[in-house]
C-alpha atoms as a PDB file:
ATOM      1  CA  UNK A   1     104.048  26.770  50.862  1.00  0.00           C
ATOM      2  CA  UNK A   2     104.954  23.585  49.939  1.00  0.00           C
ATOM      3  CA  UNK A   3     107.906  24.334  48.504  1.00  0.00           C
ATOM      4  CA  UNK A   4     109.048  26.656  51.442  1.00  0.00           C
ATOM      5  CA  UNK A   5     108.886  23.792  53.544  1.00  0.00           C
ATOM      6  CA  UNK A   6     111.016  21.604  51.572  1.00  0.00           C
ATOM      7  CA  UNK A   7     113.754  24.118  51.856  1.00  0.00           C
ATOM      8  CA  UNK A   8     113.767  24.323  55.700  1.00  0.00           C
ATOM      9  CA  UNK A   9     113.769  20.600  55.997  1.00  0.00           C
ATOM     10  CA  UNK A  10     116.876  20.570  53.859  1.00  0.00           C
ATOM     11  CA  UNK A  11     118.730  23.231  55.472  1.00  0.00           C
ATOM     12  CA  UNK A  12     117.825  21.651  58.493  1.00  0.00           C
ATOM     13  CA  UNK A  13     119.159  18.334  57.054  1.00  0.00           C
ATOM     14  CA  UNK A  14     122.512  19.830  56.198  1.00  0.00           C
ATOM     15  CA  UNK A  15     122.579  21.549  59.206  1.00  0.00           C
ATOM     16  CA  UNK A  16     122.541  18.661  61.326  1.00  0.00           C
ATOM     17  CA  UNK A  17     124.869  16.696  58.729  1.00  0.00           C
ATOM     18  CA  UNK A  18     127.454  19.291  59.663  1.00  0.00           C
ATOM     19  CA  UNK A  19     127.093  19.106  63.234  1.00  0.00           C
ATOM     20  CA  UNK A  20     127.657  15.062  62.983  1.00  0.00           C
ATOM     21  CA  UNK A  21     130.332  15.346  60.498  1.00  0.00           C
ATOM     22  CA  UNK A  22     132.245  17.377  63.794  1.00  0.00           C
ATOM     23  CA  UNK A  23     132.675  20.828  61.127  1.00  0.00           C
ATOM     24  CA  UNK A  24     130.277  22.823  63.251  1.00  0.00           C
ATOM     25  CA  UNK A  25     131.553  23.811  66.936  1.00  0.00           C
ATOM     26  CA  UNK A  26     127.711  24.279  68.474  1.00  0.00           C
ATOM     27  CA  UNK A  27     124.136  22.983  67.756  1.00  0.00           C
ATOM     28  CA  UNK A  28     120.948  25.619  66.899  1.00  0.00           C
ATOM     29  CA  UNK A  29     118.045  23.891  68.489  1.00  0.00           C
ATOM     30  CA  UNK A  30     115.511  23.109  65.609  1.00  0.00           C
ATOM     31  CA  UNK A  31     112.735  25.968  66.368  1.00  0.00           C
ATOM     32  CA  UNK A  32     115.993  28.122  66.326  1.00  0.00           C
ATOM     33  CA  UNK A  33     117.117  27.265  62.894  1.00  0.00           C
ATOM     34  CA  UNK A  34     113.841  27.336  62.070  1.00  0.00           C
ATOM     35  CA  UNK A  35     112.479  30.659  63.290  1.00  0.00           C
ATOM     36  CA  UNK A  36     115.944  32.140  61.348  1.00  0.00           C
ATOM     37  CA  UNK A  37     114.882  30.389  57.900  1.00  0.00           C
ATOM     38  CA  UNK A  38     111.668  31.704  58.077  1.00  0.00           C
ATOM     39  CA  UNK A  39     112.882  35.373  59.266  1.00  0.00           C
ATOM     40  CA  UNK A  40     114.409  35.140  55.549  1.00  0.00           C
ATOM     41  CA  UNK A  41     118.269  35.066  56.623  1.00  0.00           C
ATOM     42  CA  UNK A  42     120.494  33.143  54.157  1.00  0.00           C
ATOM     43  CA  UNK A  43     121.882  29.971  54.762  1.00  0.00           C
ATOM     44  CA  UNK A  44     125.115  30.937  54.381  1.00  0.00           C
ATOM     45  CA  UNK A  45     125.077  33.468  57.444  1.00  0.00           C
ATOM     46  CA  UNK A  46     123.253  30.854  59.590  1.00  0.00           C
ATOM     47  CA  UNK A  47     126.001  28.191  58.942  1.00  0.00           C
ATOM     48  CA  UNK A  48     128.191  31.236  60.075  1.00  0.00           C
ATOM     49  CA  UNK A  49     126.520  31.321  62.776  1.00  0.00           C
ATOM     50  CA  UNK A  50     126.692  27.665  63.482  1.00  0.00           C
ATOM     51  CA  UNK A  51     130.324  27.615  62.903  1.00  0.00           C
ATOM     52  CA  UNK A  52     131.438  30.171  65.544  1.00  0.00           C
ATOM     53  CA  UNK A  53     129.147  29.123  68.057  1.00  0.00           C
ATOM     54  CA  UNK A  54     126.776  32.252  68.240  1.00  0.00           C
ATOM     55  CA  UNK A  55     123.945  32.208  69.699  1.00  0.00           C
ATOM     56  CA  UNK A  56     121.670  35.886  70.173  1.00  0.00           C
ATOM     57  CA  UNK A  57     118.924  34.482  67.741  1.00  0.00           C
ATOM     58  CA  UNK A  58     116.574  37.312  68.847  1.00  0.00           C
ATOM     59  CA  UNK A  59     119.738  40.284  67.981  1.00  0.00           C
ATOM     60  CA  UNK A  60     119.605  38.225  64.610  1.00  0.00           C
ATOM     61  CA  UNK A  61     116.185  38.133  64.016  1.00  0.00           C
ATOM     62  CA  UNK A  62     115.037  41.751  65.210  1.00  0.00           C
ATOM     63  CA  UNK A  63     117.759  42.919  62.831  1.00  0.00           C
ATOM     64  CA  UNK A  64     116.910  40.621  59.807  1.00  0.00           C
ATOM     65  CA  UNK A  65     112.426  41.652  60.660  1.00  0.00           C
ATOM     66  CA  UNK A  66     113.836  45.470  60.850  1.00  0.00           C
ATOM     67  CA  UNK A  67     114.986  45.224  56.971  1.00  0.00           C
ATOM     68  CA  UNK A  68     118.736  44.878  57.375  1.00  0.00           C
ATOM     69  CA  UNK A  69     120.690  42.965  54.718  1.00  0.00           C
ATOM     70  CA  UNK A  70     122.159  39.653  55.336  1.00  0.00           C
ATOM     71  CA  UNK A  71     125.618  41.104  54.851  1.00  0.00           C
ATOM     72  CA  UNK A  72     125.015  43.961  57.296  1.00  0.00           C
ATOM     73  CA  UNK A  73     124.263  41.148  59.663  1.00  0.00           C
ATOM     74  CA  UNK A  74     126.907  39.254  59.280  1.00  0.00           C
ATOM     75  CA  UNK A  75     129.123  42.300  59.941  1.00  0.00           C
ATOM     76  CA  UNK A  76     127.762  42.658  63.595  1.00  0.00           C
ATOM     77  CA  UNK A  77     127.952  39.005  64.560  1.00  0.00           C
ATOM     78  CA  UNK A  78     131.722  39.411  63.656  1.00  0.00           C
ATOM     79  CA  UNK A  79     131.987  42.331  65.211  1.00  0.00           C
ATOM     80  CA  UNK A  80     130.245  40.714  67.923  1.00  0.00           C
ATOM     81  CA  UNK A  81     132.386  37.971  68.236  1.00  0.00           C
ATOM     82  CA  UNK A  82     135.499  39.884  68.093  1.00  0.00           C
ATOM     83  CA  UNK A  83     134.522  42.026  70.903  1.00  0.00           C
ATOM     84  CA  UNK A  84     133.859  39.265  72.718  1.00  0.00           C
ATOM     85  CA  UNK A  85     130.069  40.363  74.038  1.00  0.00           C
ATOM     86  CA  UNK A  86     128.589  37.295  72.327  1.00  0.00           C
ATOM     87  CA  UNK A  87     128.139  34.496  75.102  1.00  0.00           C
ATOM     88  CA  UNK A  88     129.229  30.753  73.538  1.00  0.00           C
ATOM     89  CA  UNK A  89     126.462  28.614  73.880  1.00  0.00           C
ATOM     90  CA  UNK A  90     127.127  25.200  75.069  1.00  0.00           C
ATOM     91  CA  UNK A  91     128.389  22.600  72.255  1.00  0.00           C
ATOM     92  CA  UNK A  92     125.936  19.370  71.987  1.00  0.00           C
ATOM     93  CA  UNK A  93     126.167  15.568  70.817  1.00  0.00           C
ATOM     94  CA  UNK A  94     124.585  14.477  68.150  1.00  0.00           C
ATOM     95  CA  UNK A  95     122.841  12.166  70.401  1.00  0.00           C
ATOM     96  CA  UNK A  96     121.896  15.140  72.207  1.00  0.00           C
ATOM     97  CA  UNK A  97     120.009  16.571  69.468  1.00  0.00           C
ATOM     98  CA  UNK A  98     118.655  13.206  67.812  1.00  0.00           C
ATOM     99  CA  UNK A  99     117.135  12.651  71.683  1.00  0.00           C
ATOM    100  CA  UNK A 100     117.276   8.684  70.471  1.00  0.00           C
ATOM    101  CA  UNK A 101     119.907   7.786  71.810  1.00  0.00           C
ATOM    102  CA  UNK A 102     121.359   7.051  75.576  1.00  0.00           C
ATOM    103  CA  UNK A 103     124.110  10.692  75.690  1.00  0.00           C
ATOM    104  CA  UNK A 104     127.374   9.429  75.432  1.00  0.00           C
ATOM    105  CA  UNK A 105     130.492  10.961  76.967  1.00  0.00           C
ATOM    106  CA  UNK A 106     132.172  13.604  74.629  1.00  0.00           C
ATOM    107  CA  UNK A 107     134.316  13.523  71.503  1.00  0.00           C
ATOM    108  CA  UNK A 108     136.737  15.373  71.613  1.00  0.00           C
ATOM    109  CA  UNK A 109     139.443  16.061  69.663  1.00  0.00           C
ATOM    110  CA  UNK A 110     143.195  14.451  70.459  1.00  0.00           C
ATOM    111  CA  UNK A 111     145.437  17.043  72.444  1.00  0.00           C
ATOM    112  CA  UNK A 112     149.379  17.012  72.536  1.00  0.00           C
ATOM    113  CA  UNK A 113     150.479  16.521  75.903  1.00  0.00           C
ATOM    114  CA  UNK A 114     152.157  18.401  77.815  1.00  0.00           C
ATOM    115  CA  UNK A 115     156.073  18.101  77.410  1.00  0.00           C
ATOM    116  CA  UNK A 116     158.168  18.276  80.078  1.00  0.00           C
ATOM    117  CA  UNK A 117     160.676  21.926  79.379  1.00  0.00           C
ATOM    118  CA  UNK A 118     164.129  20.079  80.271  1.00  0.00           C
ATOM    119  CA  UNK A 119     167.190  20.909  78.152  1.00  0.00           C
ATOM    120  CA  UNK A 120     166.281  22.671  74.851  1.00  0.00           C
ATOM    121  CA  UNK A 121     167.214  21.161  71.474  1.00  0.00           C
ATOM    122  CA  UNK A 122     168.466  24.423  70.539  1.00  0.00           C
ATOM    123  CA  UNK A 123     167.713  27.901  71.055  1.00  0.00           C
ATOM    124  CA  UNK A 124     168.214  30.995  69.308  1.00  0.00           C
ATOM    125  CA  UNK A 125     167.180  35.117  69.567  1.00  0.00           C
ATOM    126  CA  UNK A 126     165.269  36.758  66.585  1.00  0.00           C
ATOM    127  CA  UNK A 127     162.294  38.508  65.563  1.00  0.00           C
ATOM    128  CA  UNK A 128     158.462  36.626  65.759  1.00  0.00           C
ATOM    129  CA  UNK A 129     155.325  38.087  64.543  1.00  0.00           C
ATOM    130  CA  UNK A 130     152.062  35.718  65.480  1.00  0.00           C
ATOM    131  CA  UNK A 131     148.813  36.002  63.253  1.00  0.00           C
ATOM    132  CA  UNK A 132     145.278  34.237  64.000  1.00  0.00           C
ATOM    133  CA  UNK A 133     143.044  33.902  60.689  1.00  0.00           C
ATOM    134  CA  UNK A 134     139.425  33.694  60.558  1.00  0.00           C
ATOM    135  CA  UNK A 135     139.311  31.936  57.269  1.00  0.00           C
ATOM    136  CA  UNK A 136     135.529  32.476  56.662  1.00  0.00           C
ATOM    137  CA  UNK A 137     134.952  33.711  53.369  1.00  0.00           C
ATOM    138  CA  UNK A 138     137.804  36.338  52.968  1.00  0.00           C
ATOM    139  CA  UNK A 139     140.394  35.617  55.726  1.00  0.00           C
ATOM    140  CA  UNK A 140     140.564  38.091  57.895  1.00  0.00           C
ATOM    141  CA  UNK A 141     143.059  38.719  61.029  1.00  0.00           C
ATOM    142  CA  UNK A 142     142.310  38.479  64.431  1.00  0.00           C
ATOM    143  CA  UNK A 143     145.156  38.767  66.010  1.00  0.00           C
ATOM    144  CA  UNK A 144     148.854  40.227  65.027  1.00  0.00           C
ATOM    145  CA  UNK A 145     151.923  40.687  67.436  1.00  0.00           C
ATOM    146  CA  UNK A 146     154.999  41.411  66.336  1.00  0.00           C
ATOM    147  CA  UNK A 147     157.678  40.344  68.751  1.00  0.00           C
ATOM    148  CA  UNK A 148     161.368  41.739  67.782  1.00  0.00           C
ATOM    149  CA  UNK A 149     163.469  40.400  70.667  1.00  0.00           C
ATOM    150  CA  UNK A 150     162.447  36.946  71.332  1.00  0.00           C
ATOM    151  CA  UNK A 151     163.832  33.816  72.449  1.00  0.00           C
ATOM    152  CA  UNK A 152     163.037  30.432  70.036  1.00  0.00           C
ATOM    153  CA  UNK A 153     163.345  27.112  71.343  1.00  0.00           C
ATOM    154  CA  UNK A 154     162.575  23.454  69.613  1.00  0.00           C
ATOM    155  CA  UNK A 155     162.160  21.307  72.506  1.00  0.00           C
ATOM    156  CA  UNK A 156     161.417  17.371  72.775  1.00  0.00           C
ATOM    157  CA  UNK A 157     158.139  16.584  71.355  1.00  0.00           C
ATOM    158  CA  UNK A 158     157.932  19.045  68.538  1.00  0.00           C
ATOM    159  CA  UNK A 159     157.542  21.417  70.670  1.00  0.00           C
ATOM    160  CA  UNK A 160     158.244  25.271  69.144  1.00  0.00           C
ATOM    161  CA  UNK A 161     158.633  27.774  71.770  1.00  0.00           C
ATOM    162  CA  UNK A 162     158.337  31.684  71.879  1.00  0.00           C
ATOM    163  CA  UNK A 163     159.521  33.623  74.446  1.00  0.00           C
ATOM    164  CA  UNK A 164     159.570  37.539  75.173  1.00  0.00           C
ATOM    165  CA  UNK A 165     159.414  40.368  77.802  1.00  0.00           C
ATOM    166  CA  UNK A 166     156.076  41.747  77.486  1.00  0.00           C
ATOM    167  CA  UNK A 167     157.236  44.997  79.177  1.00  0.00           C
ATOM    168  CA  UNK A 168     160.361  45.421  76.792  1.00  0.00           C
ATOM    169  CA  UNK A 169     157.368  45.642  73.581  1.00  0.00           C
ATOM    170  CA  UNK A 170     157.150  49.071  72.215  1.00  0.00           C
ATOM    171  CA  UNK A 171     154.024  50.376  69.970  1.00  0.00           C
ATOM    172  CA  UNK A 172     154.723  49.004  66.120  1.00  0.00           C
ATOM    173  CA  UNK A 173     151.822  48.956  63.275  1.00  0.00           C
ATOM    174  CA  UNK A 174     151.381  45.162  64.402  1.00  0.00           C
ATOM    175  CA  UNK A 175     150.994  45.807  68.047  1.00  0.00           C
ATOM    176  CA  UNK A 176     148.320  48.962  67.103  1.00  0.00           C
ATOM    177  CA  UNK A 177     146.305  47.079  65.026  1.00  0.00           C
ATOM    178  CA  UNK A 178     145.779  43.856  67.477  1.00  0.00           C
ATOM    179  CA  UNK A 179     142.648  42.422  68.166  1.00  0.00           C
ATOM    180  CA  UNK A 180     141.052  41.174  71.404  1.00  0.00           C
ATOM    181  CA  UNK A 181     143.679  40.459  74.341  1.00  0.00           C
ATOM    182  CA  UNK A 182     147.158  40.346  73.727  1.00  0.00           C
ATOM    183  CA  UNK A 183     149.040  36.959  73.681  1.00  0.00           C
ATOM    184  CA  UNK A 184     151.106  35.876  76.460  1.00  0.00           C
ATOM    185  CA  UNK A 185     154.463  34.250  76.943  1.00  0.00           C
ATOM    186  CA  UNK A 186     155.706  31.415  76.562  1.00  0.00           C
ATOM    187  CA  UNK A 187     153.731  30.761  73.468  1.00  0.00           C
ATOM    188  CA  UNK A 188     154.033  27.385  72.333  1.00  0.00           C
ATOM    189  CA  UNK A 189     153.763  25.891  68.842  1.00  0.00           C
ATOM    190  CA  UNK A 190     153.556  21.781  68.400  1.00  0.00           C
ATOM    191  CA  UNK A 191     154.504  21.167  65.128  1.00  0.00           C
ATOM    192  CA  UNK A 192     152.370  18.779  63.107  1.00  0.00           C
ATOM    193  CA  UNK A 193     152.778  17.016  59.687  1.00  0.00           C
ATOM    194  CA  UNK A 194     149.822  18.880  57.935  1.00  0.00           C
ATOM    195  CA  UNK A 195     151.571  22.474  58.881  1.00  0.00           C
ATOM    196  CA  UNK A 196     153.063  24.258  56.044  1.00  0.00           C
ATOM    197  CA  UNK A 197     156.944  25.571  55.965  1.00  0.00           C
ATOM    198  CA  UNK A 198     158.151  28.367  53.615  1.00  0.00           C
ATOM    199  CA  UNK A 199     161.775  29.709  53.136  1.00  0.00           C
ATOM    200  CA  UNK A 200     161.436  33.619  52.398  1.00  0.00           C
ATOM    201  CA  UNK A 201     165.250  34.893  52.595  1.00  0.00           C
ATOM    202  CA  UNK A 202     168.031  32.725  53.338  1.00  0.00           C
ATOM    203  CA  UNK A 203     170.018  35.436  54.067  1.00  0.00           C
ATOM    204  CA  UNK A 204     168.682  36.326  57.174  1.00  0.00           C
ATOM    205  CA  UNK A 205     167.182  32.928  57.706  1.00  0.00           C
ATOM    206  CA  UNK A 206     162.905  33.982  57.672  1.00  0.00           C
ATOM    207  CA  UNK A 207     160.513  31.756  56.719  1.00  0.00           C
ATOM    208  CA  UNK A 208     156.677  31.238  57.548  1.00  0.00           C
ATOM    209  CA  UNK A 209     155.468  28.525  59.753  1.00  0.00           C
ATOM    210  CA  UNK A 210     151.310  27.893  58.762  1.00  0.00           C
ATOM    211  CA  UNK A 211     149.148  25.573  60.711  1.00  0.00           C
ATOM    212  CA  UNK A 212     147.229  23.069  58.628  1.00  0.00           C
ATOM    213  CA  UNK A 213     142.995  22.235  58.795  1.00  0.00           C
ATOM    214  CA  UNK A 214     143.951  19.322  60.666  1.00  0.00           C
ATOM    215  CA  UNK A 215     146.634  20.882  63.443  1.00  0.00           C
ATOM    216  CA  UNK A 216     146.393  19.196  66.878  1.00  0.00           C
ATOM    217  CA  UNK A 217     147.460  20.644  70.032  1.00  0.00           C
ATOM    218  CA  UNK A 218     148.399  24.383  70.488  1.00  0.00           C
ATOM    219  CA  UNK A 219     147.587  27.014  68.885  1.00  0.00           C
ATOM    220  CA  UNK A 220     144.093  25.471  68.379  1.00  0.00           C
ATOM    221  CA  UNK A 221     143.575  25.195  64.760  1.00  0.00           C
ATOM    222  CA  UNK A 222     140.280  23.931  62.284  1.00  0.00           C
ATOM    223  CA  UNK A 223     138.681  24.393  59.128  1.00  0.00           C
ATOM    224  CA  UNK A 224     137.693  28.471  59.951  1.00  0.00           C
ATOM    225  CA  UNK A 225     140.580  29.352  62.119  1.00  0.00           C
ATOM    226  CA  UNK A 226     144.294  29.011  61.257  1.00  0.00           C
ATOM    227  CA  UNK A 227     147.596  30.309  62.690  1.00  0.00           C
ATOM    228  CA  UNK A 228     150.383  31.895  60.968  1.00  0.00           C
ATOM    229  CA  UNK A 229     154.005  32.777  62.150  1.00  0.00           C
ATOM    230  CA  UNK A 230     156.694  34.760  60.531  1.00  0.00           C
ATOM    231  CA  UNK A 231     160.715  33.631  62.206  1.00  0.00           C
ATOM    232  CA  UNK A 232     163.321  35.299  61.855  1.00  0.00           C
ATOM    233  CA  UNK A 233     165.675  33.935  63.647  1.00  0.00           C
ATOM    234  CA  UNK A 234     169.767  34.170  64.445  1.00  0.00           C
ATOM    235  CA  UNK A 235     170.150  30.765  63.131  1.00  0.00           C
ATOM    236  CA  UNK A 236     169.198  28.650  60.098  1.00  0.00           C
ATOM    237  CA  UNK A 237     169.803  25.257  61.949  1.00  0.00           C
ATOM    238  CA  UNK A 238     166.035  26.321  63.160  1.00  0.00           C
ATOM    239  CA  UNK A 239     164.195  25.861  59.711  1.00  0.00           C
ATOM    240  CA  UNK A 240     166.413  22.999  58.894  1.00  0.00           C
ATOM    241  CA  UNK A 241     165.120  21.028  62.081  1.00  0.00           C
ATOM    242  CA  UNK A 242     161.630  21.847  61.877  1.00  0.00           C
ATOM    243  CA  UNK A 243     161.965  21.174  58.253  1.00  0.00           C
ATOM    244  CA  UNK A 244     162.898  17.579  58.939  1.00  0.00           C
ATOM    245  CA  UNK A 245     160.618  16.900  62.065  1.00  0.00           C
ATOM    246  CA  UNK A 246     157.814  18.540  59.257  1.00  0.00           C
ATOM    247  CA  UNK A 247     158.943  15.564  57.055  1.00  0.00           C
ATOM    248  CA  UNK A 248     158.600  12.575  59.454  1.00  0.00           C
END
């Protein structure tokens, strides 16, 4: 008994270290954790849990008291949370859940502002195929578009954008196999210093633009989601620039 005991307050210790360290994007109350230890879930699906902000303890629980296997549930929160029936429950403060503390405003984290779309830097047509990752345990995709006629401009700001005619898309493998709703253009892309760049054929000038763990702005990027974006566009003055903005 003792022992048992132990265990909960030391998942609930790293729990709540994770939540202050800003890696955890919502708060289980501590009856909540709880009442999941003790319903013999593993740790590793409940930090899941933490991490994408789900919260139907009793769907959990009922299925974990019914017999299934901790990998069974962790297949319908995903599956949950890519259908989008899983409501997010509201993030807290760590004051908020200390309850010592007078609640102070927010942290959140820095945003790019918005930069005013004068003249482009350059523009150019080619091909564009976005990809979200859920990079918890095996990375998985959430979302894949393939764009073949679109229009790439690097504006002021380190700005990337993607534009396309939605209506002009046809069906491709890409398009059939995309997730939730589909994205929308403009889609824009401010390049930061952490993102990776990687030539893959300089004769028709492709390479792969990756966000890093530490991306700010848009696409929204951390340490379980990343972006990834395949160019090909009609000129290689594009990878050369974002090259060198990459390297300030």
């Amino acid at each position: 008994m003792i022992s048992g005991m132990k265990t909960i307050i030391f998942f609930l210790m790293g729990a709540f270290a994770l939540v202050s360290s800003g890696s955890a994007l919502a708060v289980l109350t501590t009856d909540e954790l709880t009442r999941l230890k003790t319903s013999g879930l593993g740790e590793d699906v409940i930090l899941f849990m933490i991490e994408n902000d789900y919260g139907n303890i009793d769907r959990v629980v009922k299925l974990k008291e019914a017999g299934f296997a901790d990998e069974t549930i962790s297949s319908v929160i995903r599956s949950d949370l890519k259908a989008g029936t899983e409501t997010k429950r509201p993030a807290l403060q760590p004051q908020q859940v200390k309850q010592v503390e007078p609640v102070a405003e927010p942290v959140t984290q820095p945003v790019a502002k918005p930069v005013a779309e004068t003249t482009a830097l350059m523009q150019t047509s080619g091909k564009v195929t976005i990809e979200q990752y859920l990079a918890v345990g095996e990375p998985t995709v959430q979302k894949n578009q393939e764009i073949p006629d679109a229009t790439i401009s690097l504006l002021q700001g380190r700005r990337l954008k993607i534009e396309w005619d939605g209506s002009k898309l046809t069906p491709t493998v890409g398009n059939l196999i995309l997730r939730g709703k589909p994205f929308t253009s403009p889609f824009y892309w401010d390049l930061d210093k952490g993102d990776g760049l990687h030539s893959v054929n300089s004769k028709d000038n492709s390479f792969i633009l990756r966000t890093g763990h530490l991306h700010q702005g848009s696409p929204r990027a951390n340490k379980s989601q990343y972006w990834v974006m395949h160019l090909t566009p009609g000129s290689p003055d594009l990878e050369k620039r974002i090259r060198a903005l990459l390297s300030e």
